[in-house]
Every structure is written in structure tokens, then in C-alpha cells.
PDB file of N, CA and C in Angstrom:
ATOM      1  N   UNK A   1      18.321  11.268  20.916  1.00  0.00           N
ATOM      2  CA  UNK A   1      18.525  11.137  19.497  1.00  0.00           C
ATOM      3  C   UNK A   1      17.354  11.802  18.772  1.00  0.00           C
ATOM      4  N   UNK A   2      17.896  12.723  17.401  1.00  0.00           N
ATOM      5  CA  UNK A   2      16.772  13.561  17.290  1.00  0.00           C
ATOM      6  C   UNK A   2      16.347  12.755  15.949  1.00  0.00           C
ATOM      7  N   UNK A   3      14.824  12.974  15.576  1.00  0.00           N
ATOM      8  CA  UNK A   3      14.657  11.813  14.811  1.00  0.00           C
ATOM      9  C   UNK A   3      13.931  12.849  13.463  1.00  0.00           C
ATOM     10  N   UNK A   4      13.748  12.899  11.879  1.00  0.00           N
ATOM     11  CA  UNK A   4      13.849  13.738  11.394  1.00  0.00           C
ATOM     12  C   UNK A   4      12.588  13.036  10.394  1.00  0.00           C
ATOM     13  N   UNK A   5      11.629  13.706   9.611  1.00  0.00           N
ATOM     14  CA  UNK A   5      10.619  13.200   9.054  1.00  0.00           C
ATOM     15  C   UNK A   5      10.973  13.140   7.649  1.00  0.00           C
ATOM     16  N   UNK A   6      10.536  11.520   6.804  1.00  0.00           N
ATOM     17  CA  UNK A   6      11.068  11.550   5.240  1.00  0.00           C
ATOM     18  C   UNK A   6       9.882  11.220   4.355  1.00  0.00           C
ATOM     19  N   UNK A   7       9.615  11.448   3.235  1.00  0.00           N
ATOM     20  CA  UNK A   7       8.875  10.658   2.408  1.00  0.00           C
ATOM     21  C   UNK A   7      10.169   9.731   1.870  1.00  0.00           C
ATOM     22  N   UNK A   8       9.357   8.198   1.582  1.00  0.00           N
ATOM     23  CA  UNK A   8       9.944   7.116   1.419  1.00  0.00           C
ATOM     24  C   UNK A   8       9.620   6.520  -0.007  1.00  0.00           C
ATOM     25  N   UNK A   9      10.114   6.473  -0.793  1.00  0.00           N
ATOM     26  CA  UNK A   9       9.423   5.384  -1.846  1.00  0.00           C
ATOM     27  C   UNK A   9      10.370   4.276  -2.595  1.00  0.00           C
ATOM     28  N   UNK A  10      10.162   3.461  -2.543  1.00  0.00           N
ATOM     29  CA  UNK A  10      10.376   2.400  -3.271  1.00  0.00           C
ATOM     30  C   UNK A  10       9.929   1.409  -4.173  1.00  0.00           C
ATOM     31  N   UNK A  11      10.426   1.758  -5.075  1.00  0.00           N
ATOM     32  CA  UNK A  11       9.902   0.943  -6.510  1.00  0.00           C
ATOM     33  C   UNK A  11      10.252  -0.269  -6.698  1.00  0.00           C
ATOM     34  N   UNK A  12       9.121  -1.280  -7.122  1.00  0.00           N
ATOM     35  CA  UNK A  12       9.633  -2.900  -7.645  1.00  0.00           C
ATOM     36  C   UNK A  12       9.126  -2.635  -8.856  1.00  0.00           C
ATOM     37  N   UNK A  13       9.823  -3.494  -9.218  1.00  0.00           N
ATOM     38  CA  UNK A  13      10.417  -3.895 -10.848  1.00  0.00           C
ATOM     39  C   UNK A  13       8.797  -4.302 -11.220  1.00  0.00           C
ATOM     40  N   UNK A  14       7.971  -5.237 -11.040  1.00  0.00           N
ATOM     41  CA  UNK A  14       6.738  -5.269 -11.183  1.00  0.00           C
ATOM     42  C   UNK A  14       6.004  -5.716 -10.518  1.00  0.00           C
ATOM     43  N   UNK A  15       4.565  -6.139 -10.973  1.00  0.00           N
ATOM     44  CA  UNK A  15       3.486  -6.572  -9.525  1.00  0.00           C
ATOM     45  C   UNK A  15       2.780  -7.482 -10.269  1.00  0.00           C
ATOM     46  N   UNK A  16       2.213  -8.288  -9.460  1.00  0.00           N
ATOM     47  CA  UNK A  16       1.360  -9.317  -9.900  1.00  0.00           C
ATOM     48  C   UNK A  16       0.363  -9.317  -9.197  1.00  0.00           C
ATOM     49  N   UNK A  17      -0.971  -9.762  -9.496  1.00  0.00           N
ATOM     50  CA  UNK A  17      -2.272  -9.681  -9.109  1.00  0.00           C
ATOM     51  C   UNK A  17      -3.332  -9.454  -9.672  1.00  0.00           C
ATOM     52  N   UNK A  18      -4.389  -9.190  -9.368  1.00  0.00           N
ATOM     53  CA  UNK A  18      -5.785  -9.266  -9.518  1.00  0.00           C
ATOM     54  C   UNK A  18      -6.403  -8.003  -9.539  1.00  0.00           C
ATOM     55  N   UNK A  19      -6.703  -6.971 -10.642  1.00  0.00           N
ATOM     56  CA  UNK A  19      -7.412  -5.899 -10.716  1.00  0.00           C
ATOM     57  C   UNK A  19      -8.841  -6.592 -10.488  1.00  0.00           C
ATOM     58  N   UNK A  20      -9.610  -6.147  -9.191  1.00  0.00           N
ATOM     59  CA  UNK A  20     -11.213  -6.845  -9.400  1.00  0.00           C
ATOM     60  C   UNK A  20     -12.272  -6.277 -10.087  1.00  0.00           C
ATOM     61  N   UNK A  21     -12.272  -4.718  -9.547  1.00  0.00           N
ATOM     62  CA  UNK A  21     -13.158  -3.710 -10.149  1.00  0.00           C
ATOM     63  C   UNK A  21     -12.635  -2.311 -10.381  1.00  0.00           C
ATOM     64  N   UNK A  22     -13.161  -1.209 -10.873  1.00  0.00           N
ATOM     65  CA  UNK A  22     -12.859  -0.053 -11.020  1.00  0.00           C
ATOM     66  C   UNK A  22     -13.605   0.998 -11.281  1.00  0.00           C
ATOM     67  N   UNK A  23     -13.540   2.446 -11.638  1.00  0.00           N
ATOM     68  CA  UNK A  23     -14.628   3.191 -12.417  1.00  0.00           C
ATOM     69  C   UNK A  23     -13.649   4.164 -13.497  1.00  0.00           C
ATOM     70  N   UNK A  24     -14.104   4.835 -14.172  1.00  0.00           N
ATOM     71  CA  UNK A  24     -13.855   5.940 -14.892  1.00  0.00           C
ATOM     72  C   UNK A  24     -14.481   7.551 -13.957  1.00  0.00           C
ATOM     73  N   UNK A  25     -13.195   8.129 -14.005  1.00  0.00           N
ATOM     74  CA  UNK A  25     -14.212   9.522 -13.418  1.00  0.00           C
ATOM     75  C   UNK A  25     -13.365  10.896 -14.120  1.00  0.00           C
ATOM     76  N   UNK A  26     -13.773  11.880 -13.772  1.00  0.00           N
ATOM     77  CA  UNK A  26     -13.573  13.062 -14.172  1.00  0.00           C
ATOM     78  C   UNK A  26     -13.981  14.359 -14.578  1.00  0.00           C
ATOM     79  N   UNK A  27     -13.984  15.574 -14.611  1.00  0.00           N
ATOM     80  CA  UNK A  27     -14.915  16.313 -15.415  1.00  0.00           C
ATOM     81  C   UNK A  27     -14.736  17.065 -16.871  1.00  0.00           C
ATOM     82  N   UNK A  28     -15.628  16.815 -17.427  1.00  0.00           N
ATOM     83  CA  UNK A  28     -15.767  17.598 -18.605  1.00  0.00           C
ATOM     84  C   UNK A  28     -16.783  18.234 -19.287  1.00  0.00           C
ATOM     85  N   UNK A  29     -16.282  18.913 -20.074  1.00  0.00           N
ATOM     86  CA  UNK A  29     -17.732  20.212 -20.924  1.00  0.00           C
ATOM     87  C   UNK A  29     -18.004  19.355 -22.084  1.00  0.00           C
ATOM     88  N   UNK A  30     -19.445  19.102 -22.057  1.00  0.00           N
ATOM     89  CA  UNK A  30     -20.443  18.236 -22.666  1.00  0.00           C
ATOM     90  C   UNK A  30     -21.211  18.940 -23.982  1.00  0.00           C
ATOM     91  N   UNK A  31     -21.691  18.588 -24.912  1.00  0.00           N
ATOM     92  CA  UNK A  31     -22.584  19.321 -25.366  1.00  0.00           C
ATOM     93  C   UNK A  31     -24.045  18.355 -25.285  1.00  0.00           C
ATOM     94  N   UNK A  32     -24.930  19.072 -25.641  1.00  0.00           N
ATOM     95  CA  UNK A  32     -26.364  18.417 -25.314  1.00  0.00           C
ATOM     96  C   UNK A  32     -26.510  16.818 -26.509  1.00  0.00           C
ATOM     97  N   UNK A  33     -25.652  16.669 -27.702  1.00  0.00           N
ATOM     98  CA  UNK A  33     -25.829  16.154 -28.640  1.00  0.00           C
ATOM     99  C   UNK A  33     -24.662  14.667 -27.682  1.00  0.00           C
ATOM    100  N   UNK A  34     -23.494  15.106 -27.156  1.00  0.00           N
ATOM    101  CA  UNK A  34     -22.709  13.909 -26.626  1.00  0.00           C
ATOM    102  C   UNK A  34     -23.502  13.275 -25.387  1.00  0.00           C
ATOM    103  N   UNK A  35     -24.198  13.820 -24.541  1.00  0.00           N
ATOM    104  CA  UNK A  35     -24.642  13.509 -23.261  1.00  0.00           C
ATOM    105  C   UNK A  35     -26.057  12.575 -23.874  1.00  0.00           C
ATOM    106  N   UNK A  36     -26.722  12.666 -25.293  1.00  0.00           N
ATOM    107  CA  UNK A  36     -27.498  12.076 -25.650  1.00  0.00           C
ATOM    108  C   UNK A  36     -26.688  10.603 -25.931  1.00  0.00           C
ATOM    109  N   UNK A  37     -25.527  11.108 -26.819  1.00  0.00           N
ATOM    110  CA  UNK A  37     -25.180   9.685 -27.043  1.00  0.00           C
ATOM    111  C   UNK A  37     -24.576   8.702 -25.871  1.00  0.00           C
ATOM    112  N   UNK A  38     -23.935   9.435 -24.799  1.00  0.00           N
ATOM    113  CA  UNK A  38     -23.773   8.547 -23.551  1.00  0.00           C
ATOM    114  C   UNK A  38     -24.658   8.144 -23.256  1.00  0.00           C
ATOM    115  N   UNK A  39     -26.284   8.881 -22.946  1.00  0.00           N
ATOM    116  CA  UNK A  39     -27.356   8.249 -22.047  1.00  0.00           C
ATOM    117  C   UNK A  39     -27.434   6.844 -23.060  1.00  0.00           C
ATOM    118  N   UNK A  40     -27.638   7.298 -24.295  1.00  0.00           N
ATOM    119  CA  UNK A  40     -28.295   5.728 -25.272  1.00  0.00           C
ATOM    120  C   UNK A  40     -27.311   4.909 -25.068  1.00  0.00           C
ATOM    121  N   UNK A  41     -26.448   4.137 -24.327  1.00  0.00           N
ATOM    122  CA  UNK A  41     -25.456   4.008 -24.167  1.00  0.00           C
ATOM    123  C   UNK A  41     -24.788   3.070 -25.826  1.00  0.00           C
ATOM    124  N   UNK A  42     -24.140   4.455 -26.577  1.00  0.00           N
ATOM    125  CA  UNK A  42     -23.207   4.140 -27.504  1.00  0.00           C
ATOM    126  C   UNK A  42     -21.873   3.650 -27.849  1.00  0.00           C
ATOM    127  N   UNK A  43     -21.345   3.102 -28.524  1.00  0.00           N
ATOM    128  CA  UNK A  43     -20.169   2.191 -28.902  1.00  0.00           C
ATOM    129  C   UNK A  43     -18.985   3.707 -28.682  1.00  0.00           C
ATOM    130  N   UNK A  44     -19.655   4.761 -28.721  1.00  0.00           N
ATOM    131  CA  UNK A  44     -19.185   5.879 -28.816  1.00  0.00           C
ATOM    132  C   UNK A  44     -18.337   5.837 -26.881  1.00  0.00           C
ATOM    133  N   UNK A  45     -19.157   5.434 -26.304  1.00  0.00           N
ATOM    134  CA  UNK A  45     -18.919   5.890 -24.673  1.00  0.00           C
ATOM    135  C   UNK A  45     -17.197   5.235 -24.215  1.00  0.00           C
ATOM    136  N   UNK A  46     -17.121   3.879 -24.805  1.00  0.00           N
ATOM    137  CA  UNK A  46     -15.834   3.556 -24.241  1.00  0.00           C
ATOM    138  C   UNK A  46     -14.761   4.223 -24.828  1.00  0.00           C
ATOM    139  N   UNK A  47     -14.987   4.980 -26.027  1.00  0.00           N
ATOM    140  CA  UNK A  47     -13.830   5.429 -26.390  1.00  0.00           C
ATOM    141  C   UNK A  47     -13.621   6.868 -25.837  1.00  0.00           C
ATOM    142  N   UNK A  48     -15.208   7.408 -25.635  1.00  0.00           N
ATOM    143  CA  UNK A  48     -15.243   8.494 -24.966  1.00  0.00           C
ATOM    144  C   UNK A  48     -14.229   8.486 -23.378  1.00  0.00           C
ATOM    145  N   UNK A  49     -14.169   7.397 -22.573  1.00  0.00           N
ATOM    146  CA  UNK A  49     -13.931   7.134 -21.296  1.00  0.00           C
ATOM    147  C   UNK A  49     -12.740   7.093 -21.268  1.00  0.00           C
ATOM    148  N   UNK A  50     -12.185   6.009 -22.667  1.00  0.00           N
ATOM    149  CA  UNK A  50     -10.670   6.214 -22.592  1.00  0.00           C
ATOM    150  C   UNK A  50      -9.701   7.519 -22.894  1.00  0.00           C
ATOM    151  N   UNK A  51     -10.469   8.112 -23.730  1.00  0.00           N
ATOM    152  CA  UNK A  51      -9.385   9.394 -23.704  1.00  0.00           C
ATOM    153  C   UNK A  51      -9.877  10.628 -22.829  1.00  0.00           C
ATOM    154  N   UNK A  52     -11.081  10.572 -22.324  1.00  0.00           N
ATOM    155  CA  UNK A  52     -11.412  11.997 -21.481  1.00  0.00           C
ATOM    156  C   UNK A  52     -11.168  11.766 -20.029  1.00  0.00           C
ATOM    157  N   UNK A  53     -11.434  10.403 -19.563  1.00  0.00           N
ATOM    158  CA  UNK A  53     -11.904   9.936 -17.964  1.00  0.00           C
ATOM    159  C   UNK A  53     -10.595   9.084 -17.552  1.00  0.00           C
ATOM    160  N   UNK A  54      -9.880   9.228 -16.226  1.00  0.00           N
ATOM    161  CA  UNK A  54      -9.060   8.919 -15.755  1.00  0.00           C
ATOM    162  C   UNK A  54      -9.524   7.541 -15.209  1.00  0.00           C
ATOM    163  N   UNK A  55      -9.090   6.477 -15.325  1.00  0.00           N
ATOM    164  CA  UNK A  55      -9.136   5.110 -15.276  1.00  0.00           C
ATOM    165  C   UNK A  55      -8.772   4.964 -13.493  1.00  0.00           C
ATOM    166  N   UNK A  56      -9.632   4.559 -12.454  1.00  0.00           N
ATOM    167  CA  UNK A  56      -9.466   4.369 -10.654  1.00  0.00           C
ATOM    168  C   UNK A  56     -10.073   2.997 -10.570  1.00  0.00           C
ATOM    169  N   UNK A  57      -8.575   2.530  -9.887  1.00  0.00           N
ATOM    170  CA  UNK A  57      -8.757   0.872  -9.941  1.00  0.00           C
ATOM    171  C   UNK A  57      -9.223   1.009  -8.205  1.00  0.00           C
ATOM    172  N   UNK A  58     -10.607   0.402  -7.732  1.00  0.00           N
ATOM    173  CA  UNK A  58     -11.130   0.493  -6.952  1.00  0.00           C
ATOM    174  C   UNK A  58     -10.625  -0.590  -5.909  1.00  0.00           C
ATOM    175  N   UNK A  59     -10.697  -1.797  -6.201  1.00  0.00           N
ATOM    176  CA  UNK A  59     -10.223  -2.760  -5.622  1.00  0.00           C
ATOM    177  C   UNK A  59      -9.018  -3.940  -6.322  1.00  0.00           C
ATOM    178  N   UNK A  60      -8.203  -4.368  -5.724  1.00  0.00           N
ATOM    179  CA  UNK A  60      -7.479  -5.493  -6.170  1.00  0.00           C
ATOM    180  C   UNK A  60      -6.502  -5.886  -5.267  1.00  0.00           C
ATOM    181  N   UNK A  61      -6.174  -7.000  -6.148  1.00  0.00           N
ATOM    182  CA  UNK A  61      -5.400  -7.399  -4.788  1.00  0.00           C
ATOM    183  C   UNK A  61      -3.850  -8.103  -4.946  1.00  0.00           C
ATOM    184  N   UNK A  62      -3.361  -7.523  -4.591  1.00  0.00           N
ATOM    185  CA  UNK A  62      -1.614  -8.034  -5.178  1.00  0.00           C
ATOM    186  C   UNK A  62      -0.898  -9.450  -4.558  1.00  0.00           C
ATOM    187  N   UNK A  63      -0.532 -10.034  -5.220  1.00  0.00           N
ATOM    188  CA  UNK A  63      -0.123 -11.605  -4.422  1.00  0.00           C
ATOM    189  C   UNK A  63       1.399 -11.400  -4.885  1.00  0.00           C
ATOM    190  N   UNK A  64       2.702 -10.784  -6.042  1.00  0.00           N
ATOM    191  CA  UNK A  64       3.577 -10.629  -5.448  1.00  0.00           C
ATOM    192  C   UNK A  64       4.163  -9.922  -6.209  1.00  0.00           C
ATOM    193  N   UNK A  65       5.238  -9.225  -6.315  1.00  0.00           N
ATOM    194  CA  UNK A  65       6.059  -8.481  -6.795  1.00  0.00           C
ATOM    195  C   UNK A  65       7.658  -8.561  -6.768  1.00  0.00           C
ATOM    196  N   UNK A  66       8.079  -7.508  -7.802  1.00  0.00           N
ATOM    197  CA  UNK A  66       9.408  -7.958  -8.137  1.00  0.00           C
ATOM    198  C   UNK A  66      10.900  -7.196  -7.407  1.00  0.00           C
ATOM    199  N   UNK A  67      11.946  -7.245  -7.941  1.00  0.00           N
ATOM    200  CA  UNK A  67      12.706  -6.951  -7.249  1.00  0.00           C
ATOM    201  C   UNK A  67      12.396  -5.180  -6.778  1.00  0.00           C
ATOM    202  N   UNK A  68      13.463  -4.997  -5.304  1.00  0.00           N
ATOM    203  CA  UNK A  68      13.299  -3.880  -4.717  1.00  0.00           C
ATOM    204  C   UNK A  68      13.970  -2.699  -5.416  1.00  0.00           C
ATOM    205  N   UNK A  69      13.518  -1.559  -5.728  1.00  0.00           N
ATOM    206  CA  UNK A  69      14.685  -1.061  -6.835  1.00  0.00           C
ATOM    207  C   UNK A  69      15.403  -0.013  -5.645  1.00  0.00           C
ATOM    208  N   UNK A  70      16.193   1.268  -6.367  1.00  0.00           N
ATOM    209  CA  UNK A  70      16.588   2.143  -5.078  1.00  0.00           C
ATOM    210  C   UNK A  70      15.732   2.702  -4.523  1.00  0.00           C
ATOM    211  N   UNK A  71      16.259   3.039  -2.869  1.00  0.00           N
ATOM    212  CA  UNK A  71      15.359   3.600  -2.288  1.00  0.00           C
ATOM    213  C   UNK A  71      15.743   5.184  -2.531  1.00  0.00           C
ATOM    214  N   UNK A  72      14.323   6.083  -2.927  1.00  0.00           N
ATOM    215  CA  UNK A  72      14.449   7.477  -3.011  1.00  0.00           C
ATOM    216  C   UNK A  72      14.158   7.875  -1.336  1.00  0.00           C
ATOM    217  N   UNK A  73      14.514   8.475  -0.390  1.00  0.00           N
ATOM    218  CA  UNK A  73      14.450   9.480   1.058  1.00  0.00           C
ATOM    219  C   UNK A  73      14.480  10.877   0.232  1.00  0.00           C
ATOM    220  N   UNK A  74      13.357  11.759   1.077  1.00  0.00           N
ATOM    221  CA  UNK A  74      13.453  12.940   0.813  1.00  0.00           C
ATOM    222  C   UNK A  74      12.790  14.033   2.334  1.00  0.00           C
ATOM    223  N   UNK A  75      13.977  14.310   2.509  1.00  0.00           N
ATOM    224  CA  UNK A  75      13.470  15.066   3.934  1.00  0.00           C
ATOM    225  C   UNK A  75      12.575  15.696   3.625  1.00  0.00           C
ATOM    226  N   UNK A  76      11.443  15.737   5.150  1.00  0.00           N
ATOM    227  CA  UNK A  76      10.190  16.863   4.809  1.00  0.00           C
ATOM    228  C   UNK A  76      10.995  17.850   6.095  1.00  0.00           C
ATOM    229  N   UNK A  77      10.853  19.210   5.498  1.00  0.00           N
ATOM    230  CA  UNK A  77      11.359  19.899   6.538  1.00  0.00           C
ATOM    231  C   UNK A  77       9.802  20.474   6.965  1.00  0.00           C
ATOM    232  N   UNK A  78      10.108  21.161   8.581  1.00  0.00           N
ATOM    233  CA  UNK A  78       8.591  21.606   8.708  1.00  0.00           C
ATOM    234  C   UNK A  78       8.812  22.965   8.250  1.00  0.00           C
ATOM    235  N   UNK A  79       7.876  23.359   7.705  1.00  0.00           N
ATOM    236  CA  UNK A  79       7.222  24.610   7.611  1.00  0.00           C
ATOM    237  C   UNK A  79       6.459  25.931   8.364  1.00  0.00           C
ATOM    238  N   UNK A  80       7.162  26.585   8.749  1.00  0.00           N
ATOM    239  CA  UNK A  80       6.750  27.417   9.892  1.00  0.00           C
ATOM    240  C   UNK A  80       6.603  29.020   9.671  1.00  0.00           C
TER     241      UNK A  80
END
């Protein structure tokens, strides 16, 4: 029996749990006047973080989730 390789995903409806920690990361072009106001650390920085820096939830921990939705299969063919 020949057996054939898929990406799998399946979506639930929602999740429950515990975000513990995280960071902000990303890159961007600075000028010498913004990198002053990050170092002093300004009221300016979180808003800076939210719209420039991609939000990476580092740790957490999920205790349960909701219904199973459809399953998407998508053959990987190999590439040769």
C-alpha cells in the first residue's frame, strides 16, 4: 500500500488558556531622534511596538478548546 505525504490542518472554533509571556520583534529604519525616545523609555514605545513590531507569544499554555471545524488535506507532491 502506497502511502502519500499531506499537510493537515484543522481549525477549532476557539482556545482557552494562559498567554504567560511574550516579546515584540522585528526590523525597522530608525531615525537618531526615535531611538532616543525608545532608549528614555517613552509612553511613545508601546504604541511604537504595536503598530511597527510583530507581537511572539513565547510561552502559554492551552487547557481547552472548541469544536473541530473541517479538515483542510493538501497533497505535498515531491519535487524533483
Amino acid at each position: 500500500m502506497d502511502k502519500k505525504k499531506y499537510k493537515i490542518k484543522v481549525p477549532v472554533g476557539w482556545i482557552m488558556g494562559y498567554l504567560r509571556y511574550g516579546h515584540f520583534e522585528g526590523i525597522v529604519e530608525l531615525t537618531d531622534k526615535t531611538v532616543e525616545a525608545i532608549n528614555s523609555g517613552s509612553v511613545f514605545v508601546k504604541d511604537f511596538c504595536r503598530e511597527y513590531l510583530d507581537l511572539v507569544v513565547d510561552d502559554y499554555r492551552v487547557e481547552d478548546y472548541g469544536d473541530i471545524g473541517d479538515i483542510e488535506l493538501e497533497e505535498i507532491k515531491d519535487v524533483r
